[in-house]
C-alpha atoms as a PDB file:
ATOM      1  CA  UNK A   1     -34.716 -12.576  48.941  1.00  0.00           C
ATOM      2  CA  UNK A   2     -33.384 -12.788  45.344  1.00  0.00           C
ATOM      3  CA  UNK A   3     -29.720 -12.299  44.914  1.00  0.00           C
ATOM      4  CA  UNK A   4     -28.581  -9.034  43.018  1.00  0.00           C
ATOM      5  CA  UNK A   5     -27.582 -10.642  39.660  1.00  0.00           C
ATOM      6  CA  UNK A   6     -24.070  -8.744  39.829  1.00  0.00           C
ATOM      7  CA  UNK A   7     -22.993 -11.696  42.434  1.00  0.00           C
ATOM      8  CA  UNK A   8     -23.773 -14.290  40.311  1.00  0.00           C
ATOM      9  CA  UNK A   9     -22.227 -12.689  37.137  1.00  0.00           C
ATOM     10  CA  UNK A  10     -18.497 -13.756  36.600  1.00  0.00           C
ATOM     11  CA  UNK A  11     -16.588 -10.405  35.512  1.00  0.00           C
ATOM     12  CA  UNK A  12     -13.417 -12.022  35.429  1.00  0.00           C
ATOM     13  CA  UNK A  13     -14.585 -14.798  33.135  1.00  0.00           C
ATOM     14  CA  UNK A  14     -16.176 -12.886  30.549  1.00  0.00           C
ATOM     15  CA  UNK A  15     -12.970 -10.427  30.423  1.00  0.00           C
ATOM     16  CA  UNK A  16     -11.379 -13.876  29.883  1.00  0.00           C
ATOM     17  CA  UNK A  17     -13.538 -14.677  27.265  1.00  0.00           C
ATOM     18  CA  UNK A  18     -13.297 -11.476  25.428  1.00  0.00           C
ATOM     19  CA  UNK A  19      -9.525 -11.947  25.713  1.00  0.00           C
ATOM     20  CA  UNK A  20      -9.599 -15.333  23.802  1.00  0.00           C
ATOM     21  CA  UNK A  21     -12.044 -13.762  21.395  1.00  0.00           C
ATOM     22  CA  UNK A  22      -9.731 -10.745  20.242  1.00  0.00           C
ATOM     23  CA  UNK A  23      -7.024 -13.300  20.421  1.00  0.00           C
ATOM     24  CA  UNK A  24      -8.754 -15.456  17.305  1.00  0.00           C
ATOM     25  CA  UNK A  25     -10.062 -12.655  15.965  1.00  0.00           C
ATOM     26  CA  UNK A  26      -6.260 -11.111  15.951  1.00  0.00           C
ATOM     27  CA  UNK A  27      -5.111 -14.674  14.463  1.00  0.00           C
ATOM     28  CA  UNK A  28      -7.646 -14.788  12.026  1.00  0.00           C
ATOM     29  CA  UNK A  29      -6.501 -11.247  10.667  1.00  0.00           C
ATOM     30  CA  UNK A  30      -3.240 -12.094  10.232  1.00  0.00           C
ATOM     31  CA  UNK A  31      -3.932 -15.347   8.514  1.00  0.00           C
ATOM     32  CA  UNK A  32      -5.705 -13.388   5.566  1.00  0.00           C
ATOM     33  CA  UNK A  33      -2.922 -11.510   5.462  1.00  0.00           C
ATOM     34  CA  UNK A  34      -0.377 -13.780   5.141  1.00  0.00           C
ATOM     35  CA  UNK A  35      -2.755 -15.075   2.338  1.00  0.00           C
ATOM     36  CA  UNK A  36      -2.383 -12.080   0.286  1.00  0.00           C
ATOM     37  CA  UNK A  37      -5.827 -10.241   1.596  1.00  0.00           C
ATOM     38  CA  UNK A  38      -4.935  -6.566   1.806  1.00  0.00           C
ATOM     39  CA  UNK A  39      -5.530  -4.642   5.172  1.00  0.00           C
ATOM     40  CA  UNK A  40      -8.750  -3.615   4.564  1.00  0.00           C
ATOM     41  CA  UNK A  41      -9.614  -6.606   2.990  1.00  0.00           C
ATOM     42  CA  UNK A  42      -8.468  -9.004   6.160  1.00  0.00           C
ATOM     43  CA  UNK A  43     -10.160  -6.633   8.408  1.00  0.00           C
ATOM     44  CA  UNK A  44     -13.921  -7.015   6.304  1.00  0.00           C
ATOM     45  CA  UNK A  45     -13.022 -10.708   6.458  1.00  0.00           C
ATOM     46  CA  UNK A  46     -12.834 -10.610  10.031  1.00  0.00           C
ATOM     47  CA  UNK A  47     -15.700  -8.519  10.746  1.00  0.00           C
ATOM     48  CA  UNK A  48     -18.363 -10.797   8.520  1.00  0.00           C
ATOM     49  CA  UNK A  49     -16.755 -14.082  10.671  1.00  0.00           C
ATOM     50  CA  UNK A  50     -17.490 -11.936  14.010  1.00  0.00           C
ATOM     51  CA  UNK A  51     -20.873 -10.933  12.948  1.00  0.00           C
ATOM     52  CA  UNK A  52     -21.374 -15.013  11.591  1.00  0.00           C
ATOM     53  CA  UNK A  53     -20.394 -16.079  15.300  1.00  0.00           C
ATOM     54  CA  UNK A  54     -22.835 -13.611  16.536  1.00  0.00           C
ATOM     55  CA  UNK A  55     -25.681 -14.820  14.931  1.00  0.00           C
ATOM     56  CA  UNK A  56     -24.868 -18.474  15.894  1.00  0.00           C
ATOM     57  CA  UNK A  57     -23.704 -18.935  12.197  1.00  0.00           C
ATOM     58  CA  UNK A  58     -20.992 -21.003  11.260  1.00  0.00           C
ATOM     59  CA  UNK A  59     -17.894 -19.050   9.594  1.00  0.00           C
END
């Protein structure tokens, strides 16, 4: 009998994951600010380099 696919799927590590993800994501943010981007600007930025990583696209 097949194993429900919830016991082989590690929660905890792809909380972890999302964690680290936010964390760059965070970094990224406040790099482009620091840089002179506005807000809104730095936030755009940010979004395009999450929707790159998405698509298996580099940055």
């Amino acid at each position: 009998m097949a194993e429900p696919i919830e016991e082989k799927f590690d929660y905890v590590a792809v909380l972890n994951l999302a964690v680290k993800v936010a964390q760059f994501h965070r970094a990224l943010y406040e790099a482009y600010v620091e840089q002179g981007f506005t807000d809104e600007q730095a936030m755009f930025l940010v979004a395009q380099q999450a929707k790159a990583m998405r698509q298996g696209e580099p940055g």
